[in-house]
PDB file of N, CA and C in Angstrom:
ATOM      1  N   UNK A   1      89.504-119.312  -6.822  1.00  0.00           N
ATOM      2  CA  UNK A   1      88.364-119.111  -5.957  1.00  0.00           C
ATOM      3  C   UNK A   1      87.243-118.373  -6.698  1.00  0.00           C
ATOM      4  N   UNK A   2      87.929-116.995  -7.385  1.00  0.00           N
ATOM      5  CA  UNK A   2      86.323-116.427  -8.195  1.00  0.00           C
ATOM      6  C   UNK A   2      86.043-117.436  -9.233  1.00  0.00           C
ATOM      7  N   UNK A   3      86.678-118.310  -9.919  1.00  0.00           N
ATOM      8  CA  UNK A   3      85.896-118.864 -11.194  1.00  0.00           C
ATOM      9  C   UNK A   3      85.235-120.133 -10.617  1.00  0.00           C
ATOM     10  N   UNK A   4      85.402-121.133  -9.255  1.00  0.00           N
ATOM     11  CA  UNK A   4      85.016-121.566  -8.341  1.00  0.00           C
ATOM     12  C   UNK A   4      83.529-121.001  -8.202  1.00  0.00           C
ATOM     13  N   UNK A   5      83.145-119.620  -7.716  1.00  0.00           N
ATOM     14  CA  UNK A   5      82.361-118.874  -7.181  1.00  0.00           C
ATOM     15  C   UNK A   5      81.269-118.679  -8.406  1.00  0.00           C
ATOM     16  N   UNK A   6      82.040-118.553  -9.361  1.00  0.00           N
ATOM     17  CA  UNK A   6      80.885-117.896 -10.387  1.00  0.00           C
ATOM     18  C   UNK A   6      80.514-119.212 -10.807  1.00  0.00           C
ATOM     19  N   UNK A   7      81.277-120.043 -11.059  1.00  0.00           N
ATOM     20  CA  UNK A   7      80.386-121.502 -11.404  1.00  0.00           C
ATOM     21  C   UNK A   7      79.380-121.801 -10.508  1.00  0.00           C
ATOM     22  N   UNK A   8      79.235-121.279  -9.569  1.00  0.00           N
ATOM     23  CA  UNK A   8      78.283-121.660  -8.215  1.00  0.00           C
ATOM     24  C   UNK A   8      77.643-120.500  -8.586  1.00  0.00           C
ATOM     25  N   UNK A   9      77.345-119.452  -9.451  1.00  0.00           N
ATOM     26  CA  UNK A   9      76.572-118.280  -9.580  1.00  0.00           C
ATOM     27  C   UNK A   9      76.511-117.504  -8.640  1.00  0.00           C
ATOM     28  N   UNK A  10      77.762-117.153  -7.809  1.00  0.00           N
ATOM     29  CA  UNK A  10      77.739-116.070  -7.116  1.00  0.00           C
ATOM     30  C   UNK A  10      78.504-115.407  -7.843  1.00  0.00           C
ATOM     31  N   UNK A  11      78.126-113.880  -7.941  1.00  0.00           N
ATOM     32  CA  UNK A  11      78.710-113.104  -8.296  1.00  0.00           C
ATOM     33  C   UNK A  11      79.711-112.386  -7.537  1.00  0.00           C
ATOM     34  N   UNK A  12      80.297-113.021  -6.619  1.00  0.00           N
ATOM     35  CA  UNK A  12      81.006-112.352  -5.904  1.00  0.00           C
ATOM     36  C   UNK A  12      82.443-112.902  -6.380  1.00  0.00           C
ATOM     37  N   UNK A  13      82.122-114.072  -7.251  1.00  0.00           N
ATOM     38  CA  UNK A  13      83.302-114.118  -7.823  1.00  0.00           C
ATOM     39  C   UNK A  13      84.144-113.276  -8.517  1.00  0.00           C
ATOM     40  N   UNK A  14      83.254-112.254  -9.223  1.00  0.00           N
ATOM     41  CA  UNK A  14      84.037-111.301  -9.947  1.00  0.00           C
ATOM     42  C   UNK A  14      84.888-110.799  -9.128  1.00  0.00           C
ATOM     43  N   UNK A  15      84.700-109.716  -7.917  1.00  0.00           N
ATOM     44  CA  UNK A  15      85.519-109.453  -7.437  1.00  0.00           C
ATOM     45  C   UNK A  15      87.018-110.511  -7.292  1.00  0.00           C
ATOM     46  N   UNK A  16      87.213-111.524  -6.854  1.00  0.00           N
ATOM     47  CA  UNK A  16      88.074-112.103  -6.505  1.00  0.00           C
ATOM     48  C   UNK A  16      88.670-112.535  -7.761  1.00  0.00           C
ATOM     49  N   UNK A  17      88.550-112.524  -8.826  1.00  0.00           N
ATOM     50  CA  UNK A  17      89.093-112.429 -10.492  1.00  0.00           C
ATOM     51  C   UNK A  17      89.856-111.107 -10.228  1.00  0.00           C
ATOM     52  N   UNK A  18      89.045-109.820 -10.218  1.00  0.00           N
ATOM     53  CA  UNK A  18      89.796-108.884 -10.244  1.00  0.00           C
ATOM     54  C   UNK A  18      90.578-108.510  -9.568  1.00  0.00           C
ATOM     55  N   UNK A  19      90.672-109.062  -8.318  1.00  0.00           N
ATOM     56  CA  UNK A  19      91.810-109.103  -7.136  1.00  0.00           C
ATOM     57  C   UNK A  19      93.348-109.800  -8.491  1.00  0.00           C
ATOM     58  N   UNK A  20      92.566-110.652  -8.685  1.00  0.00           N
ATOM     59  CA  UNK A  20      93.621-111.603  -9.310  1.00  0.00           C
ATOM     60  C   UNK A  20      93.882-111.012 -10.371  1.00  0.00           C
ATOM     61  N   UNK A  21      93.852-110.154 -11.212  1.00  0.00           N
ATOM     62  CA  UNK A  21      93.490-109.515 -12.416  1.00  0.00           C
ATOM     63  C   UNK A  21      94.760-108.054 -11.956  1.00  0.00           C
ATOM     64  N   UNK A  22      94.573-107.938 -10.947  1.00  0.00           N
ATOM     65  CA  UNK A  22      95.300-106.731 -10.546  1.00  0.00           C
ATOM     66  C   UNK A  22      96.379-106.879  -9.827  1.00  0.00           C
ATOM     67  N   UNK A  23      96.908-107.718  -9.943  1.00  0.00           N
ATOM     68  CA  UNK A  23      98.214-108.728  -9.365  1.00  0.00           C
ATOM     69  C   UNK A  23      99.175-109.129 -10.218  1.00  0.00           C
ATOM     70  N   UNK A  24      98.394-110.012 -11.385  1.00  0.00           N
ATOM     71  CA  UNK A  24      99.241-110.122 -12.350  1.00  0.00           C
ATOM     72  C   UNK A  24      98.321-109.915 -13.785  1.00  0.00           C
ATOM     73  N   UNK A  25      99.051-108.782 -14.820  1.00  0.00           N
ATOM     74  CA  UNK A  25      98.570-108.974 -15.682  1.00  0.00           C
ATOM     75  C   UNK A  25      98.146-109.783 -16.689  1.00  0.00           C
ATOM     76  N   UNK A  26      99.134-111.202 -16.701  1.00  0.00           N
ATOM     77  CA  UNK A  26      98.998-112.165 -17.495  1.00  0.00           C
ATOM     78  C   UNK A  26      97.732-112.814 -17.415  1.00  0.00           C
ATOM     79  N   UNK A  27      97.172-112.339 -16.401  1.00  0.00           N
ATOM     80  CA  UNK A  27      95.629-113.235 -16.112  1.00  0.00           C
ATOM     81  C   UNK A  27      94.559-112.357 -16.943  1.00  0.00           C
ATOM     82  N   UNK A  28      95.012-111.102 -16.903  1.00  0.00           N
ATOM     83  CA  UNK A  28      94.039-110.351 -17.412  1.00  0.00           C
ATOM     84  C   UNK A  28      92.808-110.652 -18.409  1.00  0.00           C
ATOM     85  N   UNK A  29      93.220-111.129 -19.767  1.00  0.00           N
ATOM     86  CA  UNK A  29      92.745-111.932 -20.755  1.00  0.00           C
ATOM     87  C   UNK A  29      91.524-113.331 -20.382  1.00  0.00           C
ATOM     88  N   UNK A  30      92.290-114.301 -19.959  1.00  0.00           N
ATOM     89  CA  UNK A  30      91.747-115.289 -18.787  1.00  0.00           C
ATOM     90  C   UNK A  30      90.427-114.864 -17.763  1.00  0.00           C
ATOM     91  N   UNK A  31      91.307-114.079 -17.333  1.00  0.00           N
ATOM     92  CA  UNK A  31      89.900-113.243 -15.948  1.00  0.00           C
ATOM     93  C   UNK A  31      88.447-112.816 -16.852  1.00  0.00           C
ATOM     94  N   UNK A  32      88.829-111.864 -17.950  1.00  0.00           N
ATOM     95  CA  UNK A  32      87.722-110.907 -18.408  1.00  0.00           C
ATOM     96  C   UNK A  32      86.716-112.178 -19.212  1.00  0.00           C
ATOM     97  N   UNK A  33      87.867-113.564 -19.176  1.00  0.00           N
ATOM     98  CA  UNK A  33      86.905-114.092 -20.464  1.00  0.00           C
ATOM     99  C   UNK A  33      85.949-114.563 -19.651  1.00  0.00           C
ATOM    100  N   UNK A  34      86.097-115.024 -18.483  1.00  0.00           N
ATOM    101  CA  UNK A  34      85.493-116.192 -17.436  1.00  0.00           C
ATOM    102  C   UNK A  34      84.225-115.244 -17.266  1.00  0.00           C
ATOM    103  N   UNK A  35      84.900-113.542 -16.633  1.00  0.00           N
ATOM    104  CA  UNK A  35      83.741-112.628 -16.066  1.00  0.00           C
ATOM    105  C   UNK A  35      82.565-112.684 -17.337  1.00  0.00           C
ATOM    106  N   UNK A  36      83.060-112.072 -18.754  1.00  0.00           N
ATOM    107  CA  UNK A  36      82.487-112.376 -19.662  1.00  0.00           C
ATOM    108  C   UNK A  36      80.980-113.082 -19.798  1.00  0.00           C
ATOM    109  N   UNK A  37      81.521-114.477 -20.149  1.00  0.00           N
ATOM    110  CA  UNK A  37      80.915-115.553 -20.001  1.00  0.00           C
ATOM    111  C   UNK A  37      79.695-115.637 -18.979  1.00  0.00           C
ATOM    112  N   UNK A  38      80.015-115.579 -17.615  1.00  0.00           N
ATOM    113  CA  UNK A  38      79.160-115.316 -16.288  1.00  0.00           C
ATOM    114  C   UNK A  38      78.456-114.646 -16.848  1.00  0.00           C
ATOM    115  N   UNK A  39      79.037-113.225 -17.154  1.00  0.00           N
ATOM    116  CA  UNK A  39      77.111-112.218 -17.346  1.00  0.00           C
ATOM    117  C   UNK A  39      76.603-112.586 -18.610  1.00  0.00           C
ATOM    118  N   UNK A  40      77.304-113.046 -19.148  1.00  0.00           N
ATOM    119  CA  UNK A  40      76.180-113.524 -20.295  1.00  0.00           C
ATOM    120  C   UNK A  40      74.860-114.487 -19.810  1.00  0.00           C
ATOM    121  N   UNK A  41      75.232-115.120 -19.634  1.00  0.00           N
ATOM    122  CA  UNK A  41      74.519-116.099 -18.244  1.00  0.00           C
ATOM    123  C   UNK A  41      73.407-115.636 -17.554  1.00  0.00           C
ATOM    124  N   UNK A  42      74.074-114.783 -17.341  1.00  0.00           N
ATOM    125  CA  UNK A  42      72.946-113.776 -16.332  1.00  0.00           C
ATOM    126  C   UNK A  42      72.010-112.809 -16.792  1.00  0.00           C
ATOM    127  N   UNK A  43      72.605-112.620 -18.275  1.00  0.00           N
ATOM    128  CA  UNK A  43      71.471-112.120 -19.191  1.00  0.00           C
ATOM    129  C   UNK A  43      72.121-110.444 -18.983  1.00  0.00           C
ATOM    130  N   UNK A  44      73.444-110.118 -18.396  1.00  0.00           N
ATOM    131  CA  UNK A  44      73.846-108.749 -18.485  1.00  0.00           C
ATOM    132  C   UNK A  44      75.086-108.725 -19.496  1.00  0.00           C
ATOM    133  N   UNK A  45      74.135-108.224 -20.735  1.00  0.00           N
ATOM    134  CA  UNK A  45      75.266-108.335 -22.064  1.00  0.00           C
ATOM    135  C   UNK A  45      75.639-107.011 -22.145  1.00  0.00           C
ATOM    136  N   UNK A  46      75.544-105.909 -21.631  1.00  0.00           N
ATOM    137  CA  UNK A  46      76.263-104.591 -21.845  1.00  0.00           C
ATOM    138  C   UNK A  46      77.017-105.067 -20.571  1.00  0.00           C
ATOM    139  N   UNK A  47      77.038-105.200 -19.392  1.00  0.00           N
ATOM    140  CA  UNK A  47      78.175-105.592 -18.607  1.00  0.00           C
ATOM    141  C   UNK A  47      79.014-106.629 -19.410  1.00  0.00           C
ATOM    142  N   UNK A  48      78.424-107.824 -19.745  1.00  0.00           N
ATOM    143  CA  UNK A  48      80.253-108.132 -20.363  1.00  0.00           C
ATOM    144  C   UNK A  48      80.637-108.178 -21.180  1.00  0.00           C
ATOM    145  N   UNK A  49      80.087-107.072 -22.240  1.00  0.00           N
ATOM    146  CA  UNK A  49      80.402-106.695 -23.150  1.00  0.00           C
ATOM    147  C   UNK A  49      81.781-105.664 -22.936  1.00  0.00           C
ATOM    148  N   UNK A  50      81.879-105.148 -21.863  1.00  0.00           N
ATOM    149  CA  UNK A  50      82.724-104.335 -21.238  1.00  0.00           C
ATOM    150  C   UNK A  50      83.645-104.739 -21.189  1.00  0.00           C
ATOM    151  N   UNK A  51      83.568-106.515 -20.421  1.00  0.00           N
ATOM    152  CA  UNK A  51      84.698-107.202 -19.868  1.00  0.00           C
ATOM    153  C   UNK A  51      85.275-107.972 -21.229  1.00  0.00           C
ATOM    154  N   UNK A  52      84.854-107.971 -22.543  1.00  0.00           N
ATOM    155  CA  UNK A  52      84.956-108.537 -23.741  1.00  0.00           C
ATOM    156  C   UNK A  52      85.863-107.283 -23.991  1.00  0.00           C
ATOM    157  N   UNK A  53      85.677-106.074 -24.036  1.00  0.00           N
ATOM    158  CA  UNK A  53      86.560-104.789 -24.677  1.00  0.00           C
ATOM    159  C   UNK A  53      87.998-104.751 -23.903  1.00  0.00           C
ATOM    160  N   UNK A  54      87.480-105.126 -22.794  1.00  0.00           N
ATOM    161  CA  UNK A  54      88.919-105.010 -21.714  1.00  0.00           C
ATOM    162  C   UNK A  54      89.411-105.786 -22.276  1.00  0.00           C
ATOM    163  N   UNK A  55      89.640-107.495 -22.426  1.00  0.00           N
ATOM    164  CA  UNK A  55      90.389-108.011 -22.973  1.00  0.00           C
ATOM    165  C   UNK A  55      90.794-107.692 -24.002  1.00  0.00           C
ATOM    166  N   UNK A  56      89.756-107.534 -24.636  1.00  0.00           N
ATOM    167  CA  UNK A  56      90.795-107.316 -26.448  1.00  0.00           C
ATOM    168  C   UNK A  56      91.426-106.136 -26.092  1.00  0.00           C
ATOM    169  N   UNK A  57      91.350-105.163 -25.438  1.00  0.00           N
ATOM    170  CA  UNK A  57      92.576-104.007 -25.021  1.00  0.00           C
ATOM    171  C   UNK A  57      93.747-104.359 -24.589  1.00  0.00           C
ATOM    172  N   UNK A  58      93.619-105.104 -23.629  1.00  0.00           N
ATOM    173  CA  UNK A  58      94.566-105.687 -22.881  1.00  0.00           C
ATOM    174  C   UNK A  58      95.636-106.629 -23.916  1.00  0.00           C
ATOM    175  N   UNK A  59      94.786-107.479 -24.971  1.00  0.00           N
ATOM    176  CA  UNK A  59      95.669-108.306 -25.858  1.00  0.00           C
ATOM    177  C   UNK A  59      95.980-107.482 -26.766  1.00  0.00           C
ATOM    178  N   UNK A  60      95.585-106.092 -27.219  1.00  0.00           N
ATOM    179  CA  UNK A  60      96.267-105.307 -28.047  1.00  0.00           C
ATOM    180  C   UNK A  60      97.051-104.657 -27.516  1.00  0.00           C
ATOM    181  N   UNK A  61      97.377-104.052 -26.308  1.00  0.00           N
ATOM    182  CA  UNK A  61      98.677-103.292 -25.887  1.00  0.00           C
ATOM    183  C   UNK A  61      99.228-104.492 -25.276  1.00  0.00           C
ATOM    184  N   UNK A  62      99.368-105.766 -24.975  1.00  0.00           N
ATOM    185  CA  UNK A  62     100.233-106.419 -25.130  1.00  0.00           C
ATOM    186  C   UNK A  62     101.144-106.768 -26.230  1.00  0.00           C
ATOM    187  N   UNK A  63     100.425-106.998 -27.332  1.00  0.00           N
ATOM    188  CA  UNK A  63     100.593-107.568 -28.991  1.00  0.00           C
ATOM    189  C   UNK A  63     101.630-106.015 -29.050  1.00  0.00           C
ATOM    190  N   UNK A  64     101.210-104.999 -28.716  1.00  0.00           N
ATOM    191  CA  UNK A  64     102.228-103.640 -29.204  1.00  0.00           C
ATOM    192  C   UNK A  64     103.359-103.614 -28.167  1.00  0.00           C
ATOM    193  N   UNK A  65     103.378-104.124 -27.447  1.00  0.00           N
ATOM    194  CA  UNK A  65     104.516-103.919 -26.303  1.00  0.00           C
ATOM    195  C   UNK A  65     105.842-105.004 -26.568  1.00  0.00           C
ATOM    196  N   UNK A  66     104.995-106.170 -26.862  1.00  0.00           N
ATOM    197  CA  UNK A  66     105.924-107.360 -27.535  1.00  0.00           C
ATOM    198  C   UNK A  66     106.662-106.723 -28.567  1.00  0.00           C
ATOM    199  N   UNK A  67     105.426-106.056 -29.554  1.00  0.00           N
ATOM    200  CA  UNK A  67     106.390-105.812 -31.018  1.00  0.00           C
ATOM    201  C   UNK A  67     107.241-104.958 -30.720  1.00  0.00           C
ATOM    202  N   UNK A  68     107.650-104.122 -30.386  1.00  0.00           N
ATOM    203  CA  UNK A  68     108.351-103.149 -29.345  1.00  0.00           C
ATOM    204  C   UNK A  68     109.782-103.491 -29.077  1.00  0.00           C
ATOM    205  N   UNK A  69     109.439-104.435 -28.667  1.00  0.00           N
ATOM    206  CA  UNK A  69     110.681-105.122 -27.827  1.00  0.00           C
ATOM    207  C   UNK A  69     111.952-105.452 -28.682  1.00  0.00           C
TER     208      UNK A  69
END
């Protein structure tokens, strides 16, 4: 539904990513890239520049949790 939403340029999609984002982590990566993308779009590059850091966080304490294992 949010990546639905943001293709239609509502931003209300984000929220409903992060619903989804906070449910299961595996989306995490996925979610931030889509949000990403959107504000670029929109011409807000310190906002998803944010959502660009989250992911690569997210794929680095994954990448350390795997090795871990």
């Amino acid at each position: 539904m949010g990546e639905i939403l943001l293709k239609k340029q509502d931003a209300i999609g984000i929220e409903y990513i992060e619903k989804a984002m906070a449910k299961d982590p595996n989306s995490v990566i996925e979610g931030c890239e889509v949000i990403y993308f959107f504000l670029q779009q929109q011409g807000k590059t310190v906002e998803a520049q944010l959502y660009l850091q989250r992911a690569e966080q997210h794929y680095e304490f994954s990448s350390s949790k795997i090795a871990r294992s």
